[in-house]
C-alpha atoms as a PDB file:
ATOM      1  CA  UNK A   1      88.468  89.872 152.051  1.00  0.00           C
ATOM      2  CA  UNK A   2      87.918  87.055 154.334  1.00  0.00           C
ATOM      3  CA  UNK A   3      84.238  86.532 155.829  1.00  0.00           C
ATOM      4  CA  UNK A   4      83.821  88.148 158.670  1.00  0.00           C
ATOM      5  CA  UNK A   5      82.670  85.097 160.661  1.00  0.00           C
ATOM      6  CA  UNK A   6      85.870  82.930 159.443  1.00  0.00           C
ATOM      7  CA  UNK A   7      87.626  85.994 161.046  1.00  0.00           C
ATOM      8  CA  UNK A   8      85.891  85.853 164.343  1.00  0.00           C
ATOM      9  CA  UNK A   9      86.570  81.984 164.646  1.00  0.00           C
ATOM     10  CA  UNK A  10      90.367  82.531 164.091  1.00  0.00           C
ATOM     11  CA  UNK A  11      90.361  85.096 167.100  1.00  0.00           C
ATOM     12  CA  UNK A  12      88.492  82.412 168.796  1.00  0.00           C
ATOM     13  CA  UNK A  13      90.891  79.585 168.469  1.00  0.00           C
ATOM     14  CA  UNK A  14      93.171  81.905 169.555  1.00  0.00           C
ATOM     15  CA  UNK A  15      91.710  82.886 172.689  1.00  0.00           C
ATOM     16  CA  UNK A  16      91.139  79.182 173.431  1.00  0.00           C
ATOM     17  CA  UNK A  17      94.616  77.675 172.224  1.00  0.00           C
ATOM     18  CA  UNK A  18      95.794  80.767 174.910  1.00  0.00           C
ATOM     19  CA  UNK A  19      93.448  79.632 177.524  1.00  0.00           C
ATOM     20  CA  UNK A  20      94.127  76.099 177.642  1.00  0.00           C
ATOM     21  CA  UNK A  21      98.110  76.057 176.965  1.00  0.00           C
ATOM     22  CA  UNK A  22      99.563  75.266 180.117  1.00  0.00           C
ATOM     23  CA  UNK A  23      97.133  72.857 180.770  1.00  0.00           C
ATOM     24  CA  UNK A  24      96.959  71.037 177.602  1.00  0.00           C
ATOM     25  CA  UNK A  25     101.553  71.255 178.481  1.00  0.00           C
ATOM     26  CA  UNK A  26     100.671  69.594 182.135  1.00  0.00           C
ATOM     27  CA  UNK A  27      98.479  66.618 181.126  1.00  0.00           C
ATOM     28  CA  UNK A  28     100.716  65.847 178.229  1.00  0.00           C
ATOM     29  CA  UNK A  29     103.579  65.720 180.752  1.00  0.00           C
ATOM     30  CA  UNK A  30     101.893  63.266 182.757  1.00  0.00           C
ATOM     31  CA  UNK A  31     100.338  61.238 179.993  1.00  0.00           C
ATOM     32  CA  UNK A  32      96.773  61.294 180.798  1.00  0.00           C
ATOM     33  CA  UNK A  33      94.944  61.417 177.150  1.00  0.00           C
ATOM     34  CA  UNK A  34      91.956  60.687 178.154  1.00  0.00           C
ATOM     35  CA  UNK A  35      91.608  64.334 180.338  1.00  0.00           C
ATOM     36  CA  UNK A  36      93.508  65.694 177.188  1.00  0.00           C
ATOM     37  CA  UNK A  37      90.412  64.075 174.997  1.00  0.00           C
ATOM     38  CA  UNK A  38      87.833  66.342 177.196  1.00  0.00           C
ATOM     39  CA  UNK A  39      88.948  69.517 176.181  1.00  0.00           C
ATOM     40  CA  UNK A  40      87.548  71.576 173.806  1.00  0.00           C
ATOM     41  CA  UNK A  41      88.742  70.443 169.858  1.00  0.00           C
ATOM     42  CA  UNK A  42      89.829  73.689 169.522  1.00  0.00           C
ATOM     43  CA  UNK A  43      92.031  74.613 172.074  1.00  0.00           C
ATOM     44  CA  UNK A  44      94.161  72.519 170.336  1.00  0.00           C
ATOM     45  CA  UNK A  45      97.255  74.523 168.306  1.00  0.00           C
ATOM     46  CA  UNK A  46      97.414  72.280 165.682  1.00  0.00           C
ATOM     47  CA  UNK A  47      93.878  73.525 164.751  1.00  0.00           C
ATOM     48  CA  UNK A  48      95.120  76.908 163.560  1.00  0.00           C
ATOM     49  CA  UNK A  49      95.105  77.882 160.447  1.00  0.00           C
ATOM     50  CA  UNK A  50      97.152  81.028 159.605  1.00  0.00           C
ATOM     51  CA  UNK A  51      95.459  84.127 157.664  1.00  0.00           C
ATOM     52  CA  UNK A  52      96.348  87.072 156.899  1.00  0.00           C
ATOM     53  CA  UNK A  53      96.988  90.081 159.628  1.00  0.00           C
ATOM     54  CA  UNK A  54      94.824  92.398 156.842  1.00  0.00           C
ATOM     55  CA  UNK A  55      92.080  90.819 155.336  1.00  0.00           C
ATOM     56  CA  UNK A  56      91.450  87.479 157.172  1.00  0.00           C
ATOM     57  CA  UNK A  57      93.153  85.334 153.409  1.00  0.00           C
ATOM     58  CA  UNK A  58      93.606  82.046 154.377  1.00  0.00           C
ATOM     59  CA  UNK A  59      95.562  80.764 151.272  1.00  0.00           C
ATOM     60  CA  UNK A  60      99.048  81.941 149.901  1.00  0.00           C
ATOM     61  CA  UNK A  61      99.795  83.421 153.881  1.00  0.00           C
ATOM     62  CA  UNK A  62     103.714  83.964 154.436  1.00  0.00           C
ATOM     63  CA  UNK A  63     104.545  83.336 157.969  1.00  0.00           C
ATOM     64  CA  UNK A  64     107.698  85.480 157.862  1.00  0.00           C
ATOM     65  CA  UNK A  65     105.199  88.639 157.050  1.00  0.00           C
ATOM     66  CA  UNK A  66     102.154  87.259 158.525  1.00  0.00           C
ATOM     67  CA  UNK A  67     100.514  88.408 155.344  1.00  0.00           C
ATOM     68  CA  UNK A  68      99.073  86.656 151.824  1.00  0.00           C
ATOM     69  CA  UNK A  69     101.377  86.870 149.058  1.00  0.00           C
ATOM     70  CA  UNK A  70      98.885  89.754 147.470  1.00  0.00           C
ATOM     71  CA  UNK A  71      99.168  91.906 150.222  1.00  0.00           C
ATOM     72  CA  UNK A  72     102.693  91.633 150.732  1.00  0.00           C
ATOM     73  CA  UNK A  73     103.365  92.346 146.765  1.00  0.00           C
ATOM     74  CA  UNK A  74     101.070  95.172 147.250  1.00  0.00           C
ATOM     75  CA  UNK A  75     102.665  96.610 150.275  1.00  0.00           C
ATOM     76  CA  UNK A  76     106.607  95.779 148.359  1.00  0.00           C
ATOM     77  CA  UNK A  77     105.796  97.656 145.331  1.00  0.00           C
ATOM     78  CA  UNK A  78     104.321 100.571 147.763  1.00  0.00           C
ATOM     79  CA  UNK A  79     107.851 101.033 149.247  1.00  0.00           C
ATOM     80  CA  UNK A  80     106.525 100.375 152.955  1.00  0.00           C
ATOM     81  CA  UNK A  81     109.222  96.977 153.329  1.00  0.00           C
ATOM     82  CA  UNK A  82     112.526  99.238 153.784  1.00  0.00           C
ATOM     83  CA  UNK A  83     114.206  96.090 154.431  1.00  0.00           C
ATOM     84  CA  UNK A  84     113.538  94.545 150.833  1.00  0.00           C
ATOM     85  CA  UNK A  85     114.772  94.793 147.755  1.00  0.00           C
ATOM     86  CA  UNK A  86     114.152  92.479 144.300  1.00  0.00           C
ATOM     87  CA  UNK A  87     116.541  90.766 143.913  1.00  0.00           C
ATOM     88  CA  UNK A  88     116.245  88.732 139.995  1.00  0.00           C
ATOM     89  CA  UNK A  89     118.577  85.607 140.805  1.00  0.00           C
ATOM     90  CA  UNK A  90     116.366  84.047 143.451  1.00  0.00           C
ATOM     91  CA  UNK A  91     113.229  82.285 142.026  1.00  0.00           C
ATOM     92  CA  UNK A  92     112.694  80.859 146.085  1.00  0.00           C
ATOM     93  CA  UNK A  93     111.317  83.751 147.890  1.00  0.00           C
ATOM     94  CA  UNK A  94     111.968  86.463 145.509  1.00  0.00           C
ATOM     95  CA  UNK A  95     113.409  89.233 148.143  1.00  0.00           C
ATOM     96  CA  UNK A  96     116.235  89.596 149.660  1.00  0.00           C
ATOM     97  CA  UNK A  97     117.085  91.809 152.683  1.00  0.00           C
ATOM     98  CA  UNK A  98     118.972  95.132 151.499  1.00  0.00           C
ATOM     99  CA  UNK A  99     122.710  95.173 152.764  1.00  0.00           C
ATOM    100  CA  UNK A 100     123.736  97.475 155.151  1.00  0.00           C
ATOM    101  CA  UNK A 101     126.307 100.393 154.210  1.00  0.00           C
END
């Protein structure tokens, strides 16, 4: 489990990254850097650090899942991925989705 505070900065960036989008779009259009420079550090995407949707776990974080690599073992061996099966031939990601019949 993450600390709660690392948590509440993530939401944070968030909120600010939303905030300042179409902005941060319109003065990169027109090339002006140095209005770009005067907003806040993190409004900037790039900032962002994906963690995971469960317990805030910054490292081993699948994007496809938006979960760590613990939690999404955890959640596989529960059953609650109907779409996934092991599948022993593939040493890259280790699922594969189940065919439809």
């Amino acid at each position: 489990m993450a600390k709660k505070s690392k948590i509440a900065k993530l939401q944070r960036q968030q909120q600010l990254v939303a905030k300042y989008a179409d902005l941060r779009r319109q003065l990169k259009k027109e090339g002006n850097y140095e209005a770009l420079a005067k907003l806040p550090k993190d409004s900037n995407p790039v900032r962002l650090h994906n963690r995971d949707r469960i317990d805030g776990r910054p490292h081993g974080y699948m994007r496809k899942f938006e979960m760590s690599r613990l939690n999404f073992r955890l959640y596989a061996h529960l059953g609650r991925f109907l779409v996934l099966e092991r599948q022993a031939g593939n040493r890259t990601t280790g699922y594969k989705p189940i065919e439809q019949a």
